[in-house]
Protein backbone atom coordinates (compact mmCIF):
# COMPACT_ATOMS: atom_id res chain seq x y z
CA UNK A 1 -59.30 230.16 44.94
CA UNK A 2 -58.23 229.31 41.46
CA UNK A 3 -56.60 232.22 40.60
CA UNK A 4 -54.55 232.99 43.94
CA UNK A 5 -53.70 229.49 43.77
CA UNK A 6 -52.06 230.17 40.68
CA UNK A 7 -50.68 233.06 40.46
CA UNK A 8 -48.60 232.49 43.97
CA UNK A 9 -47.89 229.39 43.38
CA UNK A 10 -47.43 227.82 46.43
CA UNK A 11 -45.23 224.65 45.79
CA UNK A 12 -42.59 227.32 44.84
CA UNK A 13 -42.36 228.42 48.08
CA UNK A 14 -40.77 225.29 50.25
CA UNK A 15 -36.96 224.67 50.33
CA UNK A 16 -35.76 221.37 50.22
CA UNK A 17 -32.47 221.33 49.95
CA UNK A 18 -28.97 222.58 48.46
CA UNK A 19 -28.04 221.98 44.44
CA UNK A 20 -24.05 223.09 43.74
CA UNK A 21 -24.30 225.76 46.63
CA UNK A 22 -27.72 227.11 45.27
CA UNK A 23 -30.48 226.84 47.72
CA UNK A 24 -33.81 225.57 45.54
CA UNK A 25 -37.20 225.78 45.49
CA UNK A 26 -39.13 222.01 45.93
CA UNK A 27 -40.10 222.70 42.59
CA UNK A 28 -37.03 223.74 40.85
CA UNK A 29 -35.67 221.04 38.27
CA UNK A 30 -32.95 218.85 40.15
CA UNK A 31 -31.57 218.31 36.97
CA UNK A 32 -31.00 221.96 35.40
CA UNK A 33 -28.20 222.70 33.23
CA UNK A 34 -26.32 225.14 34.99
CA UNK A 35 -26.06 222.89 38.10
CA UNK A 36 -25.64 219.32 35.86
CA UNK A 37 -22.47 217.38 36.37
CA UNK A 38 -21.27 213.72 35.27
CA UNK A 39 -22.32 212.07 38.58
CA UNK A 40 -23.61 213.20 41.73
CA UNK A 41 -24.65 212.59 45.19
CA UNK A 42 -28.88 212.54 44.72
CA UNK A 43 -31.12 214.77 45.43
CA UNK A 44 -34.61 213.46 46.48
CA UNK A 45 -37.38 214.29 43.97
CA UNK A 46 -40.72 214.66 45.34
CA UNK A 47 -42.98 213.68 42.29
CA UNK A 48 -46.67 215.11 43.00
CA UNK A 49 -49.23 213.17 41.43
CA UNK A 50 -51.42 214.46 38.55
CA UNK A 51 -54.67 213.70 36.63
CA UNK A 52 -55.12 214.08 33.27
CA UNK A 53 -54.74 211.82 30.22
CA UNK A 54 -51.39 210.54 30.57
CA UNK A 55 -51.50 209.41 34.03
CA UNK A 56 -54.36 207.21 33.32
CA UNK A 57 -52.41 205.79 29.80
CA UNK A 58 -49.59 205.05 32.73
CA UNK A 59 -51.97 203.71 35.20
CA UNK A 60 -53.65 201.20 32.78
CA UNK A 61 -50.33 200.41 31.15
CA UNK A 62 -48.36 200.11 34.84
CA UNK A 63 -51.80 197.12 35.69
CA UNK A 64 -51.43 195.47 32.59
CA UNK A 65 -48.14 194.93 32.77
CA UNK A 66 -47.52 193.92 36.38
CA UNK A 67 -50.96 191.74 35.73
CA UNK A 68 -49.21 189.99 33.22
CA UNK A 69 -45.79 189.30 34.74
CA UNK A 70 -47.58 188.84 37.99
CA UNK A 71 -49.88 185.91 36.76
CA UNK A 72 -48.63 184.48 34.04
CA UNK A 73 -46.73 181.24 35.48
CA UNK A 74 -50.26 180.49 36.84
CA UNK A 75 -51.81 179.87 33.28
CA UNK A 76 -52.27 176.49 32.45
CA UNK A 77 -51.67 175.05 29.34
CA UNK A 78 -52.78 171.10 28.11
CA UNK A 79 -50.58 169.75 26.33
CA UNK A 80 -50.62 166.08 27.16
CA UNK A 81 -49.83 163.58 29.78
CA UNK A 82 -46.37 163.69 29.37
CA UNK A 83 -45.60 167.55 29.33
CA UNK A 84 -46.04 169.94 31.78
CA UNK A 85 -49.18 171.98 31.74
CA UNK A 86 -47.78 175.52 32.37
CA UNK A 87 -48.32 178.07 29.52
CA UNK A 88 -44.90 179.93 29.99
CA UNK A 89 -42.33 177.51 31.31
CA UNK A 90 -38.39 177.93 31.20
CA UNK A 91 -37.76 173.89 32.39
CA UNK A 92 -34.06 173.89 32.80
CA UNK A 93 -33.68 170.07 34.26
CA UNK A 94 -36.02 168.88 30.89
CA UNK A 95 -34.28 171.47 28.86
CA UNK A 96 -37.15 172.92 27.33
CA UNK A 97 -39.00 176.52 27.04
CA UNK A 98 -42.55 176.16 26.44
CA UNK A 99 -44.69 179.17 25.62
CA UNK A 100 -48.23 177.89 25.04
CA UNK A 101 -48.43 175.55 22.05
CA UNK A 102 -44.49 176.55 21.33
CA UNK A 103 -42.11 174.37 22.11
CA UNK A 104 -38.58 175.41 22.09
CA UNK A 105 -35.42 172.33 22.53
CA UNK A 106 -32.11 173.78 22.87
CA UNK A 107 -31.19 173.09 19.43
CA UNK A 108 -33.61 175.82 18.53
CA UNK A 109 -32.63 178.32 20.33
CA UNK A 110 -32.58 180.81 17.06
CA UNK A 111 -35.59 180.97 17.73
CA UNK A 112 -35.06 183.00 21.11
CA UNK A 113 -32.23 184.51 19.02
CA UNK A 114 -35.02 186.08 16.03
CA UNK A 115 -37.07 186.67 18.95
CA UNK A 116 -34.61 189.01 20.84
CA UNK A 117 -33.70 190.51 17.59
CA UNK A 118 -37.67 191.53 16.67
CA UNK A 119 -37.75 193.61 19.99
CA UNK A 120 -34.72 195.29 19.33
CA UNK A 121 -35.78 196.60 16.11
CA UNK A 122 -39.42 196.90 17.48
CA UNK A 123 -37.92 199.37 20.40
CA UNK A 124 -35.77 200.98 17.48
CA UNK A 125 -38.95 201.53 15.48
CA UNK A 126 -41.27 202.71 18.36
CA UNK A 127 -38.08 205.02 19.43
CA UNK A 128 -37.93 206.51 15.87
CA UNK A 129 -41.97 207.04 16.08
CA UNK A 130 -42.47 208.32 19.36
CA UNK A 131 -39.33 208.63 21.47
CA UNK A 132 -38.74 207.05 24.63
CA UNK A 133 -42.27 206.02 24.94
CA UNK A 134 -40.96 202.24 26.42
CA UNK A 135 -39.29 204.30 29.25
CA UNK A 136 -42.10 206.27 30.05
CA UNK A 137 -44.72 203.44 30.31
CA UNK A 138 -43.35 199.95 29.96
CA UNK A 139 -39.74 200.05 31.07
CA UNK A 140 -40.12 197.93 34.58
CA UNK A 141 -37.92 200.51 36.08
CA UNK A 142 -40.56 202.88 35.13
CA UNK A 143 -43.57 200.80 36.10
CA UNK A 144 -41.96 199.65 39.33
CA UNK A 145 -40.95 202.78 40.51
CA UNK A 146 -44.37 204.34 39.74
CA UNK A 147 -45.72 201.66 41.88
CA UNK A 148 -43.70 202.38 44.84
CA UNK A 149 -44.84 205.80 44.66
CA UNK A 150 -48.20 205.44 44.63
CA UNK A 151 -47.68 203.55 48.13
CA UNK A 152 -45.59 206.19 48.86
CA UNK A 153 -48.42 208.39 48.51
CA UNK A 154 -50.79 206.33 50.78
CA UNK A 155 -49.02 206.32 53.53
CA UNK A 156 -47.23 209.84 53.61
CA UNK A 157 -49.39 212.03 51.06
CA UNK A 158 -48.68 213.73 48.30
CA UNK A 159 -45.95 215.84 47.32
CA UNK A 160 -46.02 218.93 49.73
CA UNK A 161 -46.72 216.56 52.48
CA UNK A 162 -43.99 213.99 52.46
CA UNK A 163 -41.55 217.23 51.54
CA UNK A 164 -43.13 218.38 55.37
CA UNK A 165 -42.59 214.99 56.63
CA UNK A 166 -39.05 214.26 56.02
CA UNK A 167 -38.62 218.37 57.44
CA UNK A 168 -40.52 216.99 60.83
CA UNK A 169 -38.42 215.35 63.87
CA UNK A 170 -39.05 212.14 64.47
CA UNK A 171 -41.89 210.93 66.28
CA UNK A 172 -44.64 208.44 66.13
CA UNK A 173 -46.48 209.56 63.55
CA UNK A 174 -42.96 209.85 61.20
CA UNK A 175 -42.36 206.12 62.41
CA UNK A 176 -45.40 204.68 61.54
CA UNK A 177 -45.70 206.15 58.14
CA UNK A 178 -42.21 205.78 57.26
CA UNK A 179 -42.26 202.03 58.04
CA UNK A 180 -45.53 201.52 56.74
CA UNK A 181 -43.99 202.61 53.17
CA UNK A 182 -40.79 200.50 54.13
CA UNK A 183 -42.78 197.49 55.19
CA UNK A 184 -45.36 197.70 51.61
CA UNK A 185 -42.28 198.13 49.21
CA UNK A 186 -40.64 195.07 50.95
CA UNK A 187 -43.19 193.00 49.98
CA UNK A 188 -44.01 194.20 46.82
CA UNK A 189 -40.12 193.51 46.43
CA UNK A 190 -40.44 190.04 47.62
CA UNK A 191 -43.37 189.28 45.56
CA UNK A 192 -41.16 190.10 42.35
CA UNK A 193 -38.60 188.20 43.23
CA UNK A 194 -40.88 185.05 43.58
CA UNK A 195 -43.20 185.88 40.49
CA UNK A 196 -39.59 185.34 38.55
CA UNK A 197 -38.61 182.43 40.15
CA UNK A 198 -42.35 180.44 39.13
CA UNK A 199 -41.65 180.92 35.43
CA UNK A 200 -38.56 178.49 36.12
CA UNK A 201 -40.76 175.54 38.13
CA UNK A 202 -44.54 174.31 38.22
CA UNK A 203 -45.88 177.35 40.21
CA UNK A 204 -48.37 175.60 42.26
CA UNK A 205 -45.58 173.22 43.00
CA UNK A 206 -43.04 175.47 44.04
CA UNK A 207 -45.34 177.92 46.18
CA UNK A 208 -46.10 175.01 48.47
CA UNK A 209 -42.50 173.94 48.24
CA UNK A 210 -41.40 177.40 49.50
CA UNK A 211 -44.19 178.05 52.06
CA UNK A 212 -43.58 174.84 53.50
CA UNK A 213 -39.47 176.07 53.44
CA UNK A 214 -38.70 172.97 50.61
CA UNK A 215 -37.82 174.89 47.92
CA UNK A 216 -34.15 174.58 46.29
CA UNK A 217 -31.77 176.75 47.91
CA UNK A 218 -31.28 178.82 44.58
CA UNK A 219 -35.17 179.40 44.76
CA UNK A 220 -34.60 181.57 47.88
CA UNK A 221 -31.23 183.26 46.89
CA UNK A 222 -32.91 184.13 43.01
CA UNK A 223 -36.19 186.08 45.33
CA UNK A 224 -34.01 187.28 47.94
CA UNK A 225 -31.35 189.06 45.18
CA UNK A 226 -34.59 190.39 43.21
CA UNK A 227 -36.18 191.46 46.13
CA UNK A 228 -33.21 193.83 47.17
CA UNK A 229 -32.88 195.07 43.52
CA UNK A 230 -36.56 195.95 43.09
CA UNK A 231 -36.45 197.70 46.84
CA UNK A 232 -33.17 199.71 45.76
CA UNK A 233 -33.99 200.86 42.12
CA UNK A 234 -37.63 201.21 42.73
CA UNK A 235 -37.65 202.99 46.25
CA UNK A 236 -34.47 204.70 46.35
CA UNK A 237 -32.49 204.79 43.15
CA UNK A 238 -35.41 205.65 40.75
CA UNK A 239 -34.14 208.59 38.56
CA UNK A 240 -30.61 207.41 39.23
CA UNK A 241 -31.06 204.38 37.46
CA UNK A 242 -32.30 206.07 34.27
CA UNK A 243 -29.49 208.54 33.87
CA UNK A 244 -26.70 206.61 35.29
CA UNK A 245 -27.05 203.14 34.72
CA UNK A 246 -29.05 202.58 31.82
CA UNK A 247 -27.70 202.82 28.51
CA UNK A 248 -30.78 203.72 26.07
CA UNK A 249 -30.76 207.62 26.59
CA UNK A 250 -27.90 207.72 25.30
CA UNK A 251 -28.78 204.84 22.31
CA UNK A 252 -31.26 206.72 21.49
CA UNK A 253 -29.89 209.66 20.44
CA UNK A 254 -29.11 207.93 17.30
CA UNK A 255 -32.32 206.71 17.06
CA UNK A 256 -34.59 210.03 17.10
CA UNK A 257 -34.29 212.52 14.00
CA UNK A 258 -36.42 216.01 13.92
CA UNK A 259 -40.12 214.17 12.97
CA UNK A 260 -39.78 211.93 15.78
CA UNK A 261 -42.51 212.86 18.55
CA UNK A 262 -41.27 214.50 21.67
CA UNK A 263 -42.25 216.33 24.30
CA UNK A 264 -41.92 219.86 23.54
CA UNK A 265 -42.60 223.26 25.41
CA UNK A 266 -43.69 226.21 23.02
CA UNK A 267 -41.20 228.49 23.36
CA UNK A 268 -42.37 231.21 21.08
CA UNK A 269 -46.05 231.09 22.95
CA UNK A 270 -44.83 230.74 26.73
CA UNK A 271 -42.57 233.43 26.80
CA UNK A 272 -41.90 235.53 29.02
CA UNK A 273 -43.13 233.72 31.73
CA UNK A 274 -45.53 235.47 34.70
CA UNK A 275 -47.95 234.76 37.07
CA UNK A 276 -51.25 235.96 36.04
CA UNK A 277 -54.94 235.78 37.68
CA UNK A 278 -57.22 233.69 35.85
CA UNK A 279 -58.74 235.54 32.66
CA UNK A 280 -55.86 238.01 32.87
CA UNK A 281 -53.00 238.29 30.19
CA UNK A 282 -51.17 241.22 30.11
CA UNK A 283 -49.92 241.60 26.55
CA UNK A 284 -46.27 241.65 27.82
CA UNK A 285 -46.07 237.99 29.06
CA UNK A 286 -46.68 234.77 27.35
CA UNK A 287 -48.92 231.53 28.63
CA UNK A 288 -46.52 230.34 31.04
CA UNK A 289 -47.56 231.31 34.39
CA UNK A 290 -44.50 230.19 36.04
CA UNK A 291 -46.34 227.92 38.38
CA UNK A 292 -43.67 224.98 37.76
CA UNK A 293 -46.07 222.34 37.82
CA UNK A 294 -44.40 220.59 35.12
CA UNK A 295 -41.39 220.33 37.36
CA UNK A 296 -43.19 219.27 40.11
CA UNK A 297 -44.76 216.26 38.52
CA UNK A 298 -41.91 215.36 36.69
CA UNK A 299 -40.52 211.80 37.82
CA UNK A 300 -36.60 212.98 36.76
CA UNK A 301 -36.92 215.94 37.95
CA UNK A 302 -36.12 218.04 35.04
CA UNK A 303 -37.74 221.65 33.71
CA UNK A 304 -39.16 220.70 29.98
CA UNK A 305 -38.95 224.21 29.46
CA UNK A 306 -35.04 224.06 29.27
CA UNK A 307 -35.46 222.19 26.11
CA UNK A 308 -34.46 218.64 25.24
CA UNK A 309 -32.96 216.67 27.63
CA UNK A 310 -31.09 213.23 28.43
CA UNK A 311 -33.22 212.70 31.23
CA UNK A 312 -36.58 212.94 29.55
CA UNK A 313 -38.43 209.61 29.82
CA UNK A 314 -41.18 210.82 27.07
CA UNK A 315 -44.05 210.21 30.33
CA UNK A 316 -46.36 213.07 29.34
CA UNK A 317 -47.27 213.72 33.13
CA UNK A 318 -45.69 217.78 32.58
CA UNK A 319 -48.54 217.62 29.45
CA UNK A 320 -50.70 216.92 31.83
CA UNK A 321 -50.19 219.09 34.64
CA UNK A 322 -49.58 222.48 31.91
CA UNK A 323 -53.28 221.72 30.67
CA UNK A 324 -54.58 221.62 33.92
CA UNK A 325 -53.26 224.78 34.87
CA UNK A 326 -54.14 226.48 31.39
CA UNK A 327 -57.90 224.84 31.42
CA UNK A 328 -57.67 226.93 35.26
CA UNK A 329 -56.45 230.37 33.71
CA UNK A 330 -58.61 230.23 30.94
CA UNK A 331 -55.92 229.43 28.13
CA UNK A 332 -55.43 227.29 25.51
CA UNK A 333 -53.85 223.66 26.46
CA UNK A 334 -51.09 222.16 25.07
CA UNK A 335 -48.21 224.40 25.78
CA UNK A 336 -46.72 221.55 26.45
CA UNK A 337 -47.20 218.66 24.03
CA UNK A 338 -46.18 215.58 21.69
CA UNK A 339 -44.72 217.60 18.87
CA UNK A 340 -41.73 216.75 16.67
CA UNK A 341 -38.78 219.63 16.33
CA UNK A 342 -39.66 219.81 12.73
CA UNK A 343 -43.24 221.09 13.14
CA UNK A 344 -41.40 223.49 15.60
CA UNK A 345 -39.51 225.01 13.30
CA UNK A 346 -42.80 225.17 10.98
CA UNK A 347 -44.74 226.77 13.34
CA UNK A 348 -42.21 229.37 13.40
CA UNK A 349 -41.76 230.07 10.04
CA UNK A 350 -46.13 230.05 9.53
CA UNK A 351 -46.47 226.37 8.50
CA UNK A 352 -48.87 224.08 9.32
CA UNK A 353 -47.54 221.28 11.63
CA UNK A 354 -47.89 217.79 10.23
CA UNK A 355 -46.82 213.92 11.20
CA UNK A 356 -44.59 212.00 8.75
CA UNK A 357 -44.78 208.88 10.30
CA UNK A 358 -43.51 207.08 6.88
CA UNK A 359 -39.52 207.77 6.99
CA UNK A 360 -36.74 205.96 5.30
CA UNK A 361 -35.67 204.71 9.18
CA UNK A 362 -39.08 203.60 9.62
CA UNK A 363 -39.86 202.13 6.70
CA UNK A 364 -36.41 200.31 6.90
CA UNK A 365 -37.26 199.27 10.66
CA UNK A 366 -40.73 198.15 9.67
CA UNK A 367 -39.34 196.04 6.76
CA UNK A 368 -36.89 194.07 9.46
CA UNK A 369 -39.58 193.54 11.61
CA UNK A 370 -41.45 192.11 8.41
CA UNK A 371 -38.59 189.79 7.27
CA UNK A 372 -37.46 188.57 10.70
CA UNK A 373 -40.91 187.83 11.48
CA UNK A 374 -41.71 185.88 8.78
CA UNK A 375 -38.99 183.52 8.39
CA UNK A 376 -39.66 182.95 12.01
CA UNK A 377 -43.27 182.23 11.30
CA UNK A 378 -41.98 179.95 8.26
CA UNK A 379 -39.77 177.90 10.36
CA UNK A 380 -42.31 176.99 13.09
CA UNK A 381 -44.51 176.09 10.49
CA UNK A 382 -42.57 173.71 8.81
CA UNK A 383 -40.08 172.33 11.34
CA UNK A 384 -40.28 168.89 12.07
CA UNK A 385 -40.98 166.51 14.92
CA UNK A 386 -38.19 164.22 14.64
CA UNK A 387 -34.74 165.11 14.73
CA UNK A 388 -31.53 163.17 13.59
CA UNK A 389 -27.72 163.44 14.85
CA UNK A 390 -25.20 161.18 13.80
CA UNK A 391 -21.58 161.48 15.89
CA UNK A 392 -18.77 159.12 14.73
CA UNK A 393 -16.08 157.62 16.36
CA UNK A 394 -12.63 159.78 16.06
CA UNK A 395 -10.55 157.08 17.71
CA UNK A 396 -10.29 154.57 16.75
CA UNK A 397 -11.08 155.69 12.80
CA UNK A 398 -12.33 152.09 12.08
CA UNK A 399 -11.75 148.72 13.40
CA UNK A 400 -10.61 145.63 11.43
CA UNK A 401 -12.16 142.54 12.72
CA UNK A 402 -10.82 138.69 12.43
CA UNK A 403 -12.59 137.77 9.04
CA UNK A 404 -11.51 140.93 7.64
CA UNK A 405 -14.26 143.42 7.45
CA UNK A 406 -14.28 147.09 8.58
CA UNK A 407 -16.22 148.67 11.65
CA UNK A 408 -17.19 152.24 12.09
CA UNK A 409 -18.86 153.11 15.19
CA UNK A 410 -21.28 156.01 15.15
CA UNK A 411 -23.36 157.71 18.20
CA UNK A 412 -27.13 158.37 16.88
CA UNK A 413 -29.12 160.48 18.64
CA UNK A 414 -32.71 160.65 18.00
CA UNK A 415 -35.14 163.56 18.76
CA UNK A 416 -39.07 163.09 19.22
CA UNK A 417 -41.12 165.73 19.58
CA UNK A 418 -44.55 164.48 19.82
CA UNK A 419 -45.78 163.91 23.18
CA UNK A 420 -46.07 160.03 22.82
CA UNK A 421 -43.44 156.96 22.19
CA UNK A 422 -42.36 156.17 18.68
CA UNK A 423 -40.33 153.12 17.36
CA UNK A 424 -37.94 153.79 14.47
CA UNK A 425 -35.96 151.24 12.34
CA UNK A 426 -32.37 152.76 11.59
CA UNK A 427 -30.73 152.30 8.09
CA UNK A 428 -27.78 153.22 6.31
CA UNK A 429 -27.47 153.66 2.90
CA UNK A 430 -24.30 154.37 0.57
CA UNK A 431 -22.73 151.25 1.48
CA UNK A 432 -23.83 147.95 -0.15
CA UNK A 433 -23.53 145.10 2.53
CA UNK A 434 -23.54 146.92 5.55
CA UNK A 435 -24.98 145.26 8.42
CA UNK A 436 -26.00 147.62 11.55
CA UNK A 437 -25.45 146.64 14.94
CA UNK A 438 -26.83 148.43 18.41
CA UNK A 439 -25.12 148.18 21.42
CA UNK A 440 -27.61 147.14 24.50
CA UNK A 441 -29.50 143.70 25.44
CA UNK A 442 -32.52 143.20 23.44
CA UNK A 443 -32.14 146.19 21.10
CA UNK A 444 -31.70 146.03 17.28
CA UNK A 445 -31.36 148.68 14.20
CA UNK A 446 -35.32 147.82 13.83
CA UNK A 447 -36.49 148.81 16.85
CA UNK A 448 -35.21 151.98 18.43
CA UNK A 449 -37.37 152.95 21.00
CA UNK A 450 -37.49 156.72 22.09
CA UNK A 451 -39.88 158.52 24.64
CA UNK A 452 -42.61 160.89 24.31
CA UNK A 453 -40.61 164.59 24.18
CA UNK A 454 -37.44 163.04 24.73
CA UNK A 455 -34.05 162.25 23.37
CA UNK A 456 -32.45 158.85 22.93
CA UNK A 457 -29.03 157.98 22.41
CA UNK A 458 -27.63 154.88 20.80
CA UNK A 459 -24.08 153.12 20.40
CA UNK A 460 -24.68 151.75 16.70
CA UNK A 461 -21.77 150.03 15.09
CA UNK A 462 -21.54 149.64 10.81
CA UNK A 463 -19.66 146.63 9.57
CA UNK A 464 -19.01 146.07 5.77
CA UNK A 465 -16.86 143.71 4.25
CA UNK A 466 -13.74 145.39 3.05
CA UNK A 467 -13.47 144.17 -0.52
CA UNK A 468 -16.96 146.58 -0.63
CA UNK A 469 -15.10 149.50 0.16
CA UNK A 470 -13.38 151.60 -3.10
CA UNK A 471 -11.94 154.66 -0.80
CA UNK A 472 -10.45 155.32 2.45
CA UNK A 473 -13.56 157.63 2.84
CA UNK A 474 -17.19 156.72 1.93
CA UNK A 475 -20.36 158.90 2.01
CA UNK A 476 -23.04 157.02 3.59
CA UNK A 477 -26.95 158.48 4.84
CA UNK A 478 -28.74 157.39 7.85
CA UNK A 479 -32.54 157.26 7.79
CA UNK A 480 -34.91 156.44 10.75
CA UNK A 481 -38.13 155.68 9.81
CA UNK A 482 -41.59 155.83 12.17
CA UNK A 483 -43.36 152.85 12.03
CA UNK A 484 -46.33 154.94 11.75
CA UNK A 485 -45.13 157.43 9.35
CA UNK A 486 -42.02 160.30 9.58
CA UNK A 487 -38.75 159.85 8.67
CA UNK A 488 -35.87 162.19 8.04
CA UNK A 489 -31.92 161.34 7.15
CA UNK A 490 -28.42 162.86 8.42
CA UNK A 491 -25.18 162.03 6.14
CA UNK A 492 -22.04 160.54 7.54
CA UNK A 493 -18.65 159.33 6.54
CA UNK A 494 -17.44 155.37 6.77
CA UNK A 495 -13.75 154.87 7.15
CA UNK A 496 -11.21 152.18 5.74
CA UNK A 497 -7.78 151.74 4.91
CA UNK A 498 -6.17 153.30 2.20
């Protein structure tokens, strides 16, 4: 029955363990403030699972997400005969990251730079909107870790009965079911550590290469270190990991100001808490019921009704368990809810709530995000296809040969982006009579061959007679040219004698 079911509340009822010398309730927050310290041995949270909006915003966001990291190194991506043809590739030997039709050289690398720098602000903008919504659905520690509880759930039950499981001696049934879990979050473990490792190689490649036990050694030890990180954090350290080892609860402290969405308990309308039978409420309590649901679904294992707290991951799931208890005794939803502190405080002094999404912090957040993004977009645009470095000698400064001119010698290194061959005639200009000579049998200054996607690097020595020369140091341009159209220039310096 609905109502005995609430109002005895039955998950209160187990105990599960010891917290600072207080014995607990299975449904008592872990985390409460009298009992909090600065670090402390854990205390295994039994999450129950719960339906209701928010669990299926985490369940589609959790598949998404794992979809994409899962199977992106399997898209394909045509970009020619002489590139590789995976979308999202990070090629270390070719020194190249290629994310469908971008192509990224290591002298670009700003862009990765204006890339890491639009997520920051992004997370500082979605922080300043709606809390730690990243933690509570996309975070992988959050994602993973819901993950291993769901097969936590299949093979021991829900929350009551794995609490009556770990209570039980051991015996077969304990065995199986505790190895089945074992044995499913090992592979999901080793599965993440070899989805990484295919965004670094050819995927098709390297699956047969490690099936077939071929793969690079550092293939193995990169899936092997993953796998024993995603086992620990996402089947044993969960919580831990959130309020002891990441940083962003406490970043984001700075982040949130009173019309940033949180979750919120309504004080003023839940108390004094009571258990009630459904359709009765005696005029002397308020709409909690005391069943602790919210505690019980809770992933940190903290009691929203304390207030803010460090812990909070901004989930929803105690939303959703308070409605479902309310739409059971007949009272109005949302005790719990996505409210900001400001529309608190307005409540209690008879205002109407309302959203100010438009802030200074926003509107100076959204503004980066604008600016970073478009000289990022600007620079792809217009970046070219051909790149020019010109390196000169530093020993010997300059050479003076047997009829009396002077040599420089210069390093040029040419860049071609396009995924075909080009020839390019080198020229220098700056220096009237220079003659241009290239080190290697067969080349010349009007040839320089260089391969499709590919750097080429030439030994290119500048002679000039020295009566040409007015100064010790002379300003002089190289240009390549493309036979078939393209140049661009790079400015050096020619040395003489005084």
């Amino acid at each position: 029955m609905v109502e005995q079911a609430v109002a005895e509340a039955p998950d209160t009822g187990v105990k599960s363990g010891h917290h600072g010398g207080v014995e607990r309730s299975d449904a008592e927050a872990v985390n409460k403030k009298e009992t909090r310290s600065l670090y402390q041995k854990r205390i295994k949270i039994y999450p129950k699972m719960v339906k209701g909006a928010f669990r299926r915003w985490k369940w589609v966001i959790m598949a998404l997400t794992l979809g994409v990291y899962y199977l992106t190194p399997w898209i394909r991506w045509d970009r020619g005969a002489n590139a590789p043809d995976q979308a999202v590739l990070i090629d270390f030997p070719g020194r190249r990251f290629y994310f469908f039709f971008i192509e990224i050289w290591p002298q670009e690398v700003y862009y990765l730079t204006g890339l890491l720098i639009l997520a920051a602000i992004g997370l500082f903008l979605i922080t300043s909107l709606a809390g730690r919504v990243w933690c509570g659905y996309t975070c992988p520690q959050t994602v993973w870790t819901d993950l291993f509880i769901a097969v936590e759930k299949i093979f021991q039950g829900d929350r009551a009965a794995r609490i009556r499981l770990d209570k039980a001696p051991w015996g077969a049934t304990k065995i199986f079911r505790k190895a089945g879990t074992q044995v499913a979050w090992v592979i999901i473990a080793i599965c993440t550590g070899g989805a990484w490792v295919f965004y670094f190689a050819d995927a098709p490649a390297l699956m047969g290469d490690l099936l077939a036990f071929q793969a690079p050694p550092v293939s193995y030890i990169t899936i092997g270190v993953l796998a024993f990180t995603t086992y620990l954090l996402g089947g044993f350290a969960r919580e831990q990991v959130c309020t002891y080892m990441c940083p962003w609860p406490r970043i984001q402290g700075g982040l949130l100001d009173e019309e940033s969405l949180v979750i919120t308990y309504n004080e003023d309308r839940g108390e004094p808490r009571g258990a009630r039978k459904k359709d009765t409420h005696p005029d002397n309590l308020g709409d909690c019921v005391a069943c602790n649901q919210c505690v019980a679904v809770c992933p940190m294992g903290i009691d929203i009704r304390d207030g803010q707290q460090l812990e909070c991951i901004t989930c929803g799931l105690c939303i959703d368990a308070c409605n479902t208890v309310m739409d059971k005794v007949g009272l109005p939803r949302n005790l719990i809810e996505y409210s900001t502190l400001a529309n608190v405080e307005r409540v209690r002094a008879g205002e109407k709530p309302r959203l100010r999404l438009i802030r200074p912090r926003t509107l100076v957040y959204s503004g980066l995000i604008v600016l970073v993004g478009v000289i990022m977009l600007f620079s792809l645009i217009t970046r070219a296809d051909l790149d020019l470095s010109i390196l000169r000698d530093r020993n010997p400064l300059f050479v003076t040969l047997s009829d009396g001119s002077i040599r420089n010698g210069y390093t040029v290194k040419i860049i071609n982006k396009q995924h075909r061959e080009r020839t390019f005639r080198l020229e220098i200009e700056g220096l009237p009579g220079a003659a241009l000579a290239v080190v290697g049998s067969g080349v010349t200054a009007e040839a320089l061959v260089v391969g499709p996607d590919n750097l080429a690097s030439y030994r290119v020595f500048a002679t000039v007679p020295q009566a040409a020369l007015q100064d010790s140091a002379t300003d002089v341009r190289f240009r390549i040219v493309d036979r078939e159209g393209g140049e661009t220039t790079n400015n050096s310096v020619f040395r003489g004698p005084q």
